[in-house]
Protein backbone atom coordinates (compact mmCIF):
# COMPACT_ATOMS: atom_id res chain seq x y z
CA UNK A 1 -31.08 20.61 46.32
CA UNK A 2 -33.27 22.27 48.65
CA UNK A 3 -33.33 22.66 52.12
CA UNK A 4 -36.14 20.74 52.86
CA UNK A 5 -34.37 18.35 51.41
CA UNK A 6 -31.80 17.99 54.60
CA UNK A 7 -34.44 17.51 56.78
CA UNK A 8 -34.94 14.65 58.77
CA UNK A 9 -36.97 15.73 61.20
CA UNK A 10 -40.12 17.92 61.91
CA UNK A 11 -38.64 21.27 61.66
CA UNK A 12 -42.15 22.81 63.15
CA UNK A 13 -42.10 20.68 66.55
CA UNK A 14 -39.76 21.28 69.71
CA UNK A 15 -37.71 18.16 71.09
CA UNK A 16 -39.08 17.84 74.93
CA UNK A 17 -38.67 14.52 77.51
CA UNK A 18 -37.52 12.51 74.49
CA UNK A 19 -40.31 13.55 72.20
CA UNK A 20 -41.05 15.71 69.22
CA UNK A 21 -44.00 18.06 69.99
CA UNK A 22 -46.06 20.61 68.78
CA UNK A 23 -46.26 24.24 70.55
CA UNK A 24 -48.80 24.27 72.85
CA UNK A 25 -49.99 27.60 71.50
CA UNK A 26 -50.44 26.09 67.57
CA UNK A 27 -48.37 28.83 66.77
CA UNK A 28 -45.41 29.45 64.43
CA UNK A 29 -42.38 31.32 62.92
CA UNK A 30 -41.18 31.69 59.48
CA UNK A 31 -37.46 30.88 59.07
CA UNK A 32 -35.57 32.66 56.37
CA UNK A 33 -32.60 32.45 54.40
CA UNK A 34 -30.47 35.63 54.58
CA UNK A 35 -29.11 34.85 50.98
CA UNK A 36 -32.38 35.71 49.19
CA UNK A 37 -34.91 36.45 51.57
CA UNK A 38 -37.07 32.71 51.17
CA UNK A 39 -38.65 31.05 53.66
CA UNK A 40 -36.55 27.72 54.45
CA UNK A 41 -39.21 26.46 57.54
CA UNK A 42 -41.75 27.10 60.14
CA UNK A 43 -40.35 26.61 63.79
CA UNK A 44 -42.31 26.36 66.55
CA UNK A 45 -43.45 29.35 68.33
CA UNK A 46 -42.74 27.78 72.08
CA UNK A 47 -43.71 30.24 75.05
CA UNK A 48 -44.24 29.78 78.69
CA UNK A 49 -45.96 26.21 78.86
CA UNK A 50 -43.71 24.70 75.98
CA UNK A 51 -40.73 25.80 78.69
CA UNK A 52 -42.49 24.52 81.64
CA UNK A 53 -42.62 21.28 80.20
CA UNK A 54 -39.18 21.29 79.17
CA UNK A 55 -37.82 22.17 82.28
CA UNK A 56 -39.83 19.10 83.88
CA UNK A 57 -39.14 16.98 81.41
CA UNK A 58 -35.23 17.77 82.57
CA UNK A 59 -36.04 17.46 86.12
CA UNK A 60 -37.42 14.05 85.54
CA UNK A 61 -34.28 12.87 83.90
CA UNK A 62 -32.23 13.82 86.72
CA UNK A 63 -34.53 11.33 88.72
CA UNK A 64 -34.34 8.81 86.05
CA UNK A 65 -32.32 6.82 83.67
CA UNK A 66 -29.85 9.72 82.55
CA UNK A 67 -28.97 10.82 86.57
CA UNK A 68 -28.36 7.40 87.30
CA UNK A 69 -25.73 7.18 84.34
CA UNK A 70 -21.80 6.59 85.20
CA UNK A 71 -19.84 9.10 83.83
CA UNK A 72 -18.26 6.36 81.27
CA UNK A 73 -21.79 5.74 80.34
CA UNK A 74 -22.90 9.49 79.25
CA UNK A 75 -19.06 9.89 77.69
CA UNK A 76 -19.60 7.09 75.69
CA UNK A 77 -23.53 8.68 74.57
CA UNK A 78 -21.36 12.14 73.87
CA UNK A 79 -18.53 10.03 71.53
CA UNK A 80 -21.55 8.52 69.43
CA UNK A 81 -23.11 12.04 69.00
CA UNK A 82 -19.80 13.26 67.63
CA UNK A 83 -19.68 9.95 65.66
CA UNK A 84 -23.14 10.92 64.03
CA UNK A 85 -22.58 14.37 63.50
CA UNK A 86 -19.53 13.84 61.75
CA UNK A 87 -21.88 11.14 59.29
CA UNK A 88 -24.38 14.19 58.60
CA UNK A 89 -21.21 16.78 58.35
CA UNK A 90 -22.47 18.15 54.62
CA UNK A 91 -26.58 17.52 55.38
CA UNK A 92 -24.88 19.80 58.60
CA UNK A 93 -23.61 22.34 57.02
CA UNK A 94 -26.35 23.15 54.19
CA UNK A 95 -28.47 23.79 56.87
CA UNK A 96 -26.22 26.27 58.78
CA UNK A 97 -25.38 28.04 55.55
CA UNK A 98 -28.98 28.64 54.14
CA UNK A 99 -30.13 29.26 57.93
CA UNK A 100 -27.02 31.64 58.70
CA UNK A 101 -25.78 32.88 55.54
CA UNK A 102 -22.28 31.63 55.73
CA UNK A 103 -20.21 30.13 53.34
CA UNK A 104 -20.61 26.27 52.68
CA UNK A 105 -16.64 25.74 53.99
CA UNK A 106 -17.24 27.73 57.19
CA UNK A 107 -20.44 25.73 57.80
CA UNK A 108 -19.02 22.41 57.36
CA UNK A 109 -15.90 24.04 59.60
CA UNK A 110 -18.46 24.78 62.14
CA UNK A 111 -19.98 21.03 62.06
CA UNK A 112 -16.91 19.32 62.34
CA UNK A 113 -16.05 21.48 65.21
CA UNK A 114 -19.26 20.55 66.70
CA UNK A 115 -18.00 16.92 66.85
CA UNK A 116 -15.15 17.80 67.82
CA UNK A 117 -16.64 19.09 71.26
CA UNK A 118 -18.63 16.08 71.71
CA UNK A 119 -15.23 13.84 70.88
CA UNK A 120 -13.66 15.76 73.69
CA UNK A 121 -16.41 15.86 76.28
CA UNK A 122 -16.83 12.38 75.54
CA UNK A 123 -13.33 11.66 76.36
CA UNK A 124 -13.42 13.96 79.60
CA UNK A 125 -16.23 12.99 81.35
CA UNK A 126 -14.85 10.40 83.50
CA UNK A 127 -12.05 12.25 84.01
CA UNK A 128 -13.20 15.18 86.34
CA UNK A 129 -11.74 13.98 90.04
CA UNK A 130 -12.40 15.36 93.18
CA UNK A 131 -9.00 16.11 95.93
CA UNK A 132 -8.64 14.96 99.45
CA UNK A 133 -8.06 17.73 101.42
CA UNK A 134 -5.19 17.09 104.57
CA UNK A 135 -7.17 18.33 107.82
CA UNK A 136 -7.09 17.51 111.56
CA UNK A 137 -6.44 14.30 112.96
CA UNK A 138 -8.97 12.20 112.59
CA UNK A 139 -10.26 13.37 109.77
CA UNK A 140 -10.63 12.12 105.96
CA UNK A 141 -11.97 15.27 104.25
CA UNK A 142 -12.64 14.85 99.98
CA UNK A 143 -14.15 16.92 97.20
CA UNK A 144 -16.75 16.01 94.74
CA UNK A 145 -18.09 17.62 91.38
CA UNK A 146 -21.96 17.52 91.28
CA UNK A 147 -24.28 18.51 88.13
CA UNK A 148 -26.08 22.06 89.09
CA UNK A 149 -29.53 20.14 87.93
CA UNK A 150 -31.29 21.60 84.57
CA UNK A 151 -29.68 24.16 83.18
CA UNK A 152 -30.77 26.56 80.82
CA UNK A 153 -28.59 27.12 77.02
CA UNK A 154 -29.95 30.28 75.15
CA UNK A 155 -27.52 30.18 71.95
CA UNK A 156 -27.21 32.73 69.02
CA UNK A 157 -27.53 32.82 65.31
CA UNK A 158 -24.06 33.30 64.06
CA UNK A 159 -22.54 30.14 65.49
CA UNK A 160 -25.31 27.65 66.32
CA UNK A 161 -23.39 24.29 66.02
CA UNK A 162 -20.23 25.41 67.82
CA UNK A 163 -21.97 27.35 70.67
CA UNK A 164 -24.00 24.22 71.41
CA UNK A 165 -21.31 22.11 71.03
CA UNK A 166 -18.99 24.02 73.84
CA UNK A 167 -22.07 24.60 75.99
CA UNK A 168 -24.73 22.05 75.83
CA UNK A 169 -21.64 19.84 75.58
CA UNK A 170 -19.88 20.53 78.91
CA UNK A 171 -23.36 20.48 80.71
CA UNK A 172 -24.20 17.05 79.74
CA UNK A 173 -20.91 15.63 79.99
CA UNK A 174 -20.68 16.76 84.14
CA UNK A 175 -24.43 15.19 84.05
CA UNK A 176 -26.95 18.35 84.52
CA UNK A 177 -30.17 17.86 82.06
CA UNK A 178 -30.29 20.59 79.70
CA UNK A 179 -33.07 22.77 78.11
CA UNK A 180 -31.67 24.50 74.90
CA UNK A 181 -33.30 27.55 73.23
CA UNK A 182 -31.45 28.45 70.01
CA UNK A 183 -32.03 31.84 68.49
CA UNK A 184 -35.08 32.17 66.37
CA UNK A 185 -33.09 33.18 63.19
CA UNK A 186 -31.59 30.16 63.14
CA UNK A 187 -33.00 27.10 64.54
CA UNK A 188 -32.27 24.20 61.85
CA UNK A 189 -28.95 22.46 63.40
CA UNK A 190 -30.16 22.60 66.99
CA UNK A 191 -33.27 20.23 66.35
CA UNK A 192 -30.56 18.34 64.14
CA UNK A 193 -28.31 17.96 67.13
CA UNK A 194 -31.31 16.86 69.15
CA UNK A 195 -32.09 14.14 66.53
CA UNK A 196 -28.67 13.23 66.50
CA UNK A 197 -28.79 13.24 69.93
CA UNK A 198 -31.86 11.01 70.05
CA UNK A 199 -30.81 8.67 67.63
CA UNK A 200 -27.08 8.14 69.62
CA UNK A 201 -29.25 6.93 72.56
CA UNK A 202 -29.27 10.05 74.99
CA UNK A 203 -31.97 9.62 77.57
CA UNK A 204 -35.66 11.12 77.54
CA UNK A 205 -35.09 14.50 79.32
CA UNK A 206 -31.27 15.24 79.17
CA UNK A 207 -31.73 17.53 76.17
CA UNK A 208 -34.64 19.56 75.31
CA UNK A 209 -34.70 22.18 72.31
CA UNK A 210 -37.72 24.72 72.67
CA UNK A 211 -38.13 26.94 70.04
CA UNK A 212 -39.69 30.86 69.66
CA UNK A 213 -38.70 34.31 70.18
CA UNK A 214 -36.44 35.57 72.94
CA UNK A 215 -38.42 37.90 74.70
CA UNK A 216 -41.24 34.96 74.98
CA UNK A 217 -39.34 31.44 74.90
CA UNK A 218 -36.26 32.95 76.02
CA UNK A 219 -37.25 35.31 78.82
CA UNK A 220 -39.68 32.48 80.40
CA UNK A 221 -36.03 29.92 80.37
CA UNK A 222 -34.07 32.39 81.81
CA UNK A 223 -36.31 33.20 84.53
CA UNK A 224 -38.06 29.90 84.86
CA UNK A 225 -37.87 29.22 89.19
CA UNK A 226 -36.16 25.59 88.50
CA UNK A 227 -33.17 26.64 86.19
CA UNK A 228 -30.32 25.93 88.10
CA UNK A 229 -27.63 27.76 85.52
CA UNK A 230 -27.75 29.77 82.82
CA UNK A 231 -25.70 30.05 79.78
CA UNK A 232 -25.87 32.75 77.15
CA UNK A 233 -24.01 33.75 74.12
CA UNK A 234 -25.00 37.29 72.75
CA UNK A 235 -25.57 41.15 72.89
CA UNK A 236 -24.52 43.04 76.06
CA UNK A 237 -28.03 44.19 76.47
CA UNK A 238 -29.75 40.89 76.63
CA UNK A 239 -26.86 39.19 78.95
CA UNK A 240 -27.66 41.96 81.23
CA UNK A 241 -31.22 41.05 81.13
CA UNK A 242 -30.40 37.65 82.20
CA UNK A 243 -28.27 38.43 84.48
CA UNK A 244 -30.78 40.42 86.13
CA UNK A 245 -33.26 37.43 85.95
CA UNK A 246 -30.61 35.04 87.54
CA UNK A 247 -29.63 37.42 90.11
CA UNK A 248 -33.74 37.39 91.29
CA UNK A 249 -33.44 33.44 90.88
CA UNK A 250 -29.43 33.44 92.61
CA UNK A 251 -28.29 30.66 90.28
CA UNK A 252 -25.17 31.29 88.12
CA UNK A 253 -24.79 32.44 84.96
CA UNK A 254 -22.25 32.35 82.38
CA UNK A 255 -22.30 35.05 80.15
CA UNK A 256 -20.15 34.82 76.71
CA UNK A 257 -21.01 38.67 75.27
CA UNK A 258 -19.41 41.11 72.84
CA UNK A 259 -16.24 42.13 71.62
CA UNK A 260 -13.76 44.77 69.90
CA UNK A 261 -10.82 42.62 70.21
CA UNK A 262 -7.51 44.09 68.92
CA UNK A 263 -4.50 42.54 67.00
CA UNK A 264 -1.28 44.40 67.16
CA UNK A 265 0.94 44.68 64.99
CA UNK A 266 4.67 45.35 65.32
CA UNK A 267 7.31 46.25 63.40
CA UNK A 268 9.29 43.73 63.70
CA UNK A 269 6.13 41.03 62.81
CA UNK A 270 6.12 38.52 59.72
CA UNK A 271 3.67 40.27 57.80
CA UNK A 272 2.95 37.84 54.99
CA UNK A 273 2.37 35.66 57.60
CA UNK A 274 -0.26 37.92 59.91
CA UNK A 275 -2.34 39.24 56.86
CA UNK A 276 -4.61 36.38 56.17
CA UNK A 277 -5.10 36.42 59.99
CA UNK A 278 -5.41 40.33 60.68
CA UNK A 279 -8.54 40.22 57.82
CA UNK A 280 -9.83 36.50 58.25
CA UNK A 281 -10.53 37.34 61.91
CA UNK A 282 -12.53 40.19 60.93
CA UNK A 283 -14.85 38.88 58.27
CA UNK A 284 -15.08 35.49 59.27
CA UNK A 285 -19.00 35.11 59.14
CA UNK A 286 -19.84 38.46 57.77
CA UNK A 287 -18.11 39.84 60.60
CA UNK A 288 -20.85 38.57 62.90
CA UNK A 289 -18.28 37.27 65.39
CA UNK A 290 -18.04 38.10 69.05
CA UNK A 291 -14.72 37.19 68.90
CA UNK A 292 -14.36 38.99 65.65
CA UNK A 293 -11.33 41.22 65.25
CA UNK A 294 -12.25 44.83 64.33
CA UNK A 295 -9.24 46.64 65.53
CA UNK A 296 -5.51 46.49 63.92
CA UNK A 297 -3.36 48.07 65.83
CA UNK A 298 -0.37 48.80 63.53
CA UNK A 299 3.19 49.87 64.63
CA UNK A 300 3.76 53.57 62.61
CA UNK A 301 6.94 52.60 61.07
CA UNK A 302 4.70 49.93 59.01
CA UNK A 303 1.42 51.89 58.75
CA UNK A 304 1.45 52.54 55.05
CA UNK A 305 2.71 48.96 54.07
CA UNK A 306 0.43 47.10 56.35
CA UNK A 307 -2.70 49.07 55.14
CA UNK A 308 -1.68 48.39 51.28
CA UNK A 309 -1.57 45.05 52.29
CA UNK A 310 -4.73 44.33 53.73
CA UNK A 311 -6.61 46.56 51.32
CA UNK A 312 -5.27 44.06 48.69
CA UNK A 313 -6.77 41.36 50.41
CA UNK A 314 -10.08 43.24 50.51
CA UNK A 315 -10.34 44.27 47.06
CA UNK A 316 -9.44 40.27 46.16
CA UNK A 317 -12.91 39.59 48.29
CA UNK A 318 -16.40 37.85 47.18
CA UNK A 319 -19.43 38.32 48.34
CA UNK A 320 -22.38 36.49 47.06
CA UNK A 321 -25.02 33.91 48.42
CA UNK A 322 -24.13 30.99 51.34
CA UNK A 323 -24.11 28.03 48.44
CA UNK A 324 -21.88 30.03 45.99
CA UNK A 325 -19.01 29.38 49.09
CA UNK A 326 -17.17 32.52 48.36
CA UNK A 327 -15.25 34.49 50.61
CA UNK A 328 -18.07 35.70 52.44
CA UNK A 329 -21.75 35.75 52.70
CA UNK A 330 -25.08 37.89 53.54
CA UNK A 331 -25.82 39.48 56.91
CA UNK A 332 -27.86 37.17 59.04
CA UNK A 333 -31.32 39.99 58.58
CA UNK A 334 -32.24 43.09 57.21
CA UNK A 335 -32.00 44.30 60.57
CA UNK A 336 -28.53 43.84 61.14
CA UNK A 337 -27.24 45.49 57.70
CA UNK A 338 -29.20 48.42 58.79
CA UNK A 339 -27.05 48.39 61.90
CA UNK A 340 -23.88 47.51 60.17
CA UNK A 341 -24.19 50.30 57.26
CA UNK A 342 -25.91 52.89 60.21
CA UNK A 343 -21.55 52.54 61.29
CA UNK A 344 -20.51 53.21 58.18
CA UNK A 345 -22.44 56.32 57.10
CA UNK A 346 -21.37 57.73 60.63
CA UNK A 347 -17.91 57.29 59.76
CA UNK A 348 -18.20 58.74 56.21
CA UNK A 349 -16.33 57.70 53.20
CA UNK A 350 -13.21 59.73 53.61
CA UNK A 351 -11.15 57.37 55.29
CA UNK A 352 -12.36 54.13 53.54
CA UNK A 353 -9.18 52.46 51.92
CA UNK A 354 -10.88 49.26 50.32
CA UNK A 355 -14.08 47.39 50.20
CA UNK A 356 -14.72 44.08 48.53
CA UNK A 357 -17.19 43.48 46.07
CA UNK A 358 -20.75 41.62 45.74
CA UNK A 359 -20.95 39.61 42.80
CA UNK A 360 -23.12 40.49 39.93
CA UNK A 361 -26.52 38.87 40.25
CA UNK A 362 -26.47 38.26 43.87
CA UNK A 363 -29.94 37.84 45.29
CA UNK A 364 -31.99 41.16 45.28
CA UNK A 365 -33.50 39.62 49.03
CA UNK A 366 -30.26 38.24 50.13
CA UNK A 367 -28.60 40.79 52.70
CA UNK A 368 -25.52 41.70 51.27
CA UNK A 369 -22.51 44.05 52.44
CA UNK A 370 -19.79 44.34 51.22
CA UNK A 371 -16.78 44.11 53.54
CA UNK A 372 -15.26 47.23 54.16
CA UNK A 373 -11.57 48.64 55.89
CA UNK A 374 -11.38 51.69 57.44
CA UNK A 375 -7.68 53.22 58.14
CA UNK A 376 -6.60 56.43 60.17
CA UNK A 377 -9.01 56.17 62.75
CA UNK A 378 -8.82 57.34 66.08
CA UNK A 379 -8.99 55.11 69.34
CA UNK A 380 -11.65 56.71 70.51
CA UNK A 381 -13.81 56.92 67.38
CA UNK A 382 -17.23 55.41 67.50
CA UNK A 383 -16.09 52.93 64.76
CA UNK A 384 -13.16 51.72 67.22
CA UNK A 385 -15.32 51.45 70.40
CA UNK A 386 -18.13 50.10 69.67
CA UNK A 387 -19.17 46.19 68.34
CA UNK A 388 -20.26 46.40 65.02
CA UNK A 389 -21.43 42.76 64.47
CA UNK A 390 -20.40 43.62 60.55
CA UNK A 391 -17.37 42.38 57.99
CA UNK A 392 -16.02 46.33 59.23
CA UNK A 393 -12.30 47.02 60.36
CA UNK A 394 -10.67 50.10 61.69
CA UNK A 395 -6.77 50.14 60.91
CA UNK A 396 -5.34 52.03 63.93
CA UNK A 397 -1.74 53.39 64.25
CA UNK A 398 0.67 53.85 67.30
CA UNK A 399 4.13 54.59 68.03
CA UNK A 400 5.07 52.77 71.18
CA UNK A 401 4.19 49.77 73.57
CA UNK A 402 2.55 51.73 75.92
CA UNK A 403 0.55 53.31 73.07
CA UNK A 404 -0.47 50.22 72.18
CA UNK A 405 -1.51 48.56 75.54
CA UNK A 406 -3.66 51.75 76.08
CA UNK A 407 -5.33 51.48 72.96
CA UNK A 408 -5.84 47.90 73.31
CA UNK A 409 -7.54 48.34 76.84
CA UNK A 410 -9.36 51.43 76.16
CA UNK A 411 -12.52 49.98 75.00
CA UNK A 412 -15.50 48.48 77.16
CA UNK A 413 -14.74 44.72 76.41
CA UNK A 414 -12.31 42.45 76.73
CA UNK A 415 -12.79 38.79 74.66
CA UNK A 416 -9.45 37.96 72.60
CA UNK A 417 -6.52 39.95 71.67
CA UNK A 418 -3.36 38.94 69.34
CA UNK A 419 0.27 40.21 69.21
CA UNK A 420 2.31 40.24 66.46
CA UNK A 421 6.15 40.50 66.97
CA UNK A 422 9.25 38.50 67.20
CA UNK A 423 10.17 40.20 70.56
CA UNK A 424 10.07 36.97 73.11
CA UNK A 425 10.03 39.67 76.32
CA UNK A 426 7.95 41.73 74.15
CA UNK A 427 5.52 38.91 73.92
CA UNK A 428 5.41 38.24 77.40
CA UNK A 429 4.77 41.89 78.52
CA UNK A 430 2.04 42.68 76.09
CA UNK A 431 0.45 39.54 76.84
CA UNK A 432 0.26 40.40 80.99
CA UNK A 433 -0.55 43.75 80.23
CA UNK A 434 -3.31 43.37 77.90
CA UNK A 435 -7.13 43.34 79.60
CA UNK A 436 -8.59 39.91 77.82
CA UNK A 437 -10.03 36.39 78.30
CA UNK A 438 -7.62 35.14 75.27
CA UNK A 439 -4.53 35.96 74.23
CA UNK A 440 -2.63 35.03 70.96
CA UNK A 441 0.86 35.40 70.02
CA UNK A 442 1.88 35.33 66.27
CA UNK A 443 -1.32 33.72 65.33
CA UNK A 444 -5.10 34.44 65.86
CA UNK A 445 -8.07 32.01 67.37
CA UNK A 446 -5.73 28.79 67.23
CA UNK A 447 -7.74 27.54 65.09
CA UNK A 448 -10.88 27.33 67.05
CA UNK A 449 -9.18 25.65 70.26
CA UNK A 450 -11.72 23.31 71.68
CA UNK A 451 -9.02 22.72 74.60
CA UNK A 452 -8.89 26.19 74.96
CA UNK A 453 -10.70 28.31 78.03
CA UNK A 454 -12.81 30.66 76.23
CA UNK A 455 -14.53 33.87 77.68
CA UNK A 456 -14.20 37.33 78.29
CA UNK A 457 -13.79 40.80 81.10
CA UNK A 458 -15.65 43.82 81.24
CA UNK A 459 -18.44 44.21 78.93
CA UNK A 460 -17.14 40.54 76.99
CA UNK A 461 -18.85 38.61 79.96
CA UNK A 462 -17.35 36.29 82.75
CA UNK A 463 -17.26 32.71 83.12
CA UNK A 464 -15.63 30.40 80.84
CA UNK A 465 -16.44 27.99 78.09
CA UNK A 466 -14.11 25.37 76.25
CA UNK A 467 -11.66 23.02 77.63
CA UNK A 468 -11.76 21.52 81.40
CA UNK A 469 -12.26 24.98 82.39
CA UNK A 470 -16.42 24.68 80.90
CA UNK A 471 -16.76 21.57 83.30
CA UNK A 472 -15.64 22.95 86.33
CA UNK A 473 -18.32 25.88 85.58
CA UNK A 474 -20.85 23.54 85.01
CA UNK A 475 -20.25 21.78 88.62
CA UNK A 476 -20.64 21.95 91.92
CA UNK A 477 -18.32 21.50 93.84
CA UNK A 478 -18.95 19.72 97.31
CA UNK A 479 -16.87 19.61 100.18
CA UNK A 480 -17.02 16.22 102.62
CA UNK A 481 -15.73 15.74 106.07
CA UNK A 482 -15.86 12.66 107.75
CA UNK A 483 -14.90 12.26 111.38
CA UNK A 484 -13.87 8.66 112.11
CA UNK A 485 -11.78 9.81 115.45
């Protein structure tokens, strides 16, 4: 079956005011399937005026039918998207593997989770109160929780459906019209969630998808004078970009960016237990995870044992193309195994201790690497500070819990973290003392945690997405005092 095939709608147009049009420019992009290199669409090319007219289009349905919705009303429009996504969960998940590269299971993982959000936005939308506030006499002072207006999604290629879910998601539910640009590697699911969208009855306006490279479609969104907030998932250089534009514009900005999160290790940690954690975590997707985790942090006492076990793990690993569903799949772009295998020939071979292996007769145009673990390497190594956006990990000893709490915070970022020990007190100090949005004990990423707040300090971003927490950020909150004597 081919991917065309899992179309239902008109890859090549954007979805703006409730209708599917064509760039105003007539021009277009080539979409292409990181297992073998083939063209799977054309997407619109959208630039300035395709944005302008999304952005209007979501002004106008702040005026109109959708900003006159009850909350109950745009829950229940959020419930039937989940409802629908969960019909088209396989149609779902073809796309995101041939558009991504992923695995078929982690695709389909990645569409249920997307109904999942909508499920739970659905459910919370009329349940975001405002407080009285006791004052003077004379007084009846109260809180309520406005929509900013339009705001402004910019979403990345290596999680499409869940990124929209936990963003475009929480916007709409709190009643702010949206205007989505999804990266331009990766486009196919975010017109499917606007025909989804569409076809669950969400008014003209309250989502628009616009198409096209970032430094044209995205640049004009993210600097556009009627944005009113800004969400973006991605690289530390472009969030700082935006955050530059918003500053100019002084609307918020959430900003969900990289990672080297850690998971340490103790001695006194169930091992069989942590190992399909310690190397899921870090090649997940190809390793194309912000959240990925590239750093094990390993008690000494264990150092040897730990590493044999893991490199097991790696050597059991498959690589091949997204519809094969092995363990894992290509790199999103030539680009980014040129980045990914630019790491490894810095860090030489020497202290490689396992790769896994690409299956014969995998693609010659896919973009294959082959996951590899690194151990002995030093905290301050290039290949433990820096984001590697690859299936790479760096095993990394220490001797103490201080050792360990300084290695952990001695990089740039701060996104997710895990401890592994038995220790309750031990638990509880690591987890104060470690710098990061997320914390895990005896387990990694709880598997996905909708409910769960979701962001990161330092160079990992600020704001937060997932959970009641995303709704609050996509509010305003507004203060009334009434004087009645």
């Amino acid at each position: 079956m081919s991917v065309q095939d899992d179309l239902w709608f008109d890859a090549t147009k954007c979805f703006i005011g409730g209708t599917w049009v064509a760039p105003l420019g007539g021009e277009y992009l080539s979409l292409k399937n990181p297992s073998d290199g083939s063209e799977i669409a054309k997407i619109a090319r959208g630039k300035l005026g395709d944005v302008d007219a999304a952005v209007l289009a979501a002004k106008n349905a702040l005026t109109g039918e959708w900003g006159r919705m009850t909350a109950l009303e745009r829950g229940r429009i959020l419930t039937r998207i989940g409802q629908l996504v969960l019909e088209r969960v396989d149609e779902l998940a073809r796309l995101e593997a041939a558009d991504v590269g992923k695995p078929l299971k982690q695709a389909r993982a990645d569409a249920v989770a997307l109904a999942r959000y909508m499920e739970f936005y659905g459910g919370a939308a009329d349940k975001i109160h405002g407080h009285t506030i006791p004052y003077l006499d004379g007084y009846t002072v109260y809180t309520l929780r406005e929509p900013h207006g339009v705001t402004a999604h910019i979403v990345p290629w290596n999680y499409p459906m869940q990124i929209i879910g936990r963003s475009v998601g929480a916007a709409l539910t709190m009643g702010n019209a949206t205007v989505l640009k999804p990266a331009e590697e990766a486009c196919l699911t975010a017109l499917s969630f606007a025909k989804i969208a569409e076809e669950a009855g969400l008014p003209a306006g309250a989502l628009n998808v616009v198409t096209g490279l970032g430094e044209e479609a995205g640049a004009a969104l993210s600097s556009h004078p009627d944005i009113n907030h800004i969400s973006f998932t991605g690289s530390v250089g472009v969030g700082s970009l935006i955050q530059k534009a918003a500053a100019d514009a002084i609307v918020p900005v959430t900003l969900e960016l990289g990672g080297k999160s850690p998971q340490i290790v103790f001695d006194d940690a169930d091992l069989d237990a942590a190992i399909p954690f310690l190397v899921n975590a870090g090649v997940q997707n190809a390793g194309q995870t912000c959240s990925a985790s590239s750093r094990i942090l390993v008690q000494r006492s264990i150092y040897d044992k730990l590493t044999e076990m893991m490199a097991e793990r790696y050597r059991a690993m498959k690589v091949g193309p997204a519809m094969d569903d092995l363990d894992v799949g290509p790199l999103i772009s030539a680009r980014q195994k040129e980045i990914v295998e630019g790491f490894v020939r810095h860090a030489g071979p020497a202290r490689i201790v396992a790769q896994a292996t690409v299956i014969t007769g995998a693609p010659d145009g896919g973009h294959y690497f082959a996951p590899t673990l690194y151990a002995g390497i030093d905290p301050d190594d290039p290949l433990a500070q820096n984001e590697i956006f690859g299936p790479v990990q760096a095993i990394i000893p220490f001797d103490t819990e201080e050792d360990a709490v300084r290695i952990a915070n001695g990089t740039a970022y701060g996104l997710v973290a895990s401890i592994w020990t038995h220790d309750g007190a031990r638990q509880m100090r690591m987890a104060k003392a470690i710098r990061s949005g997320q914390i895990f004990i005896n387990n990694y990423g709880a598997g996905g945690g909708v409910e769960l707040p979701f962001g990161g300090v330092g160079k990992s971003g600020h704001g937060r997405e997932k959970g009641f927490e995303a709704l609050y950020g996509f509010s305003v909150l507004k203060t009334v005092a009434a004087h009645h004597g």
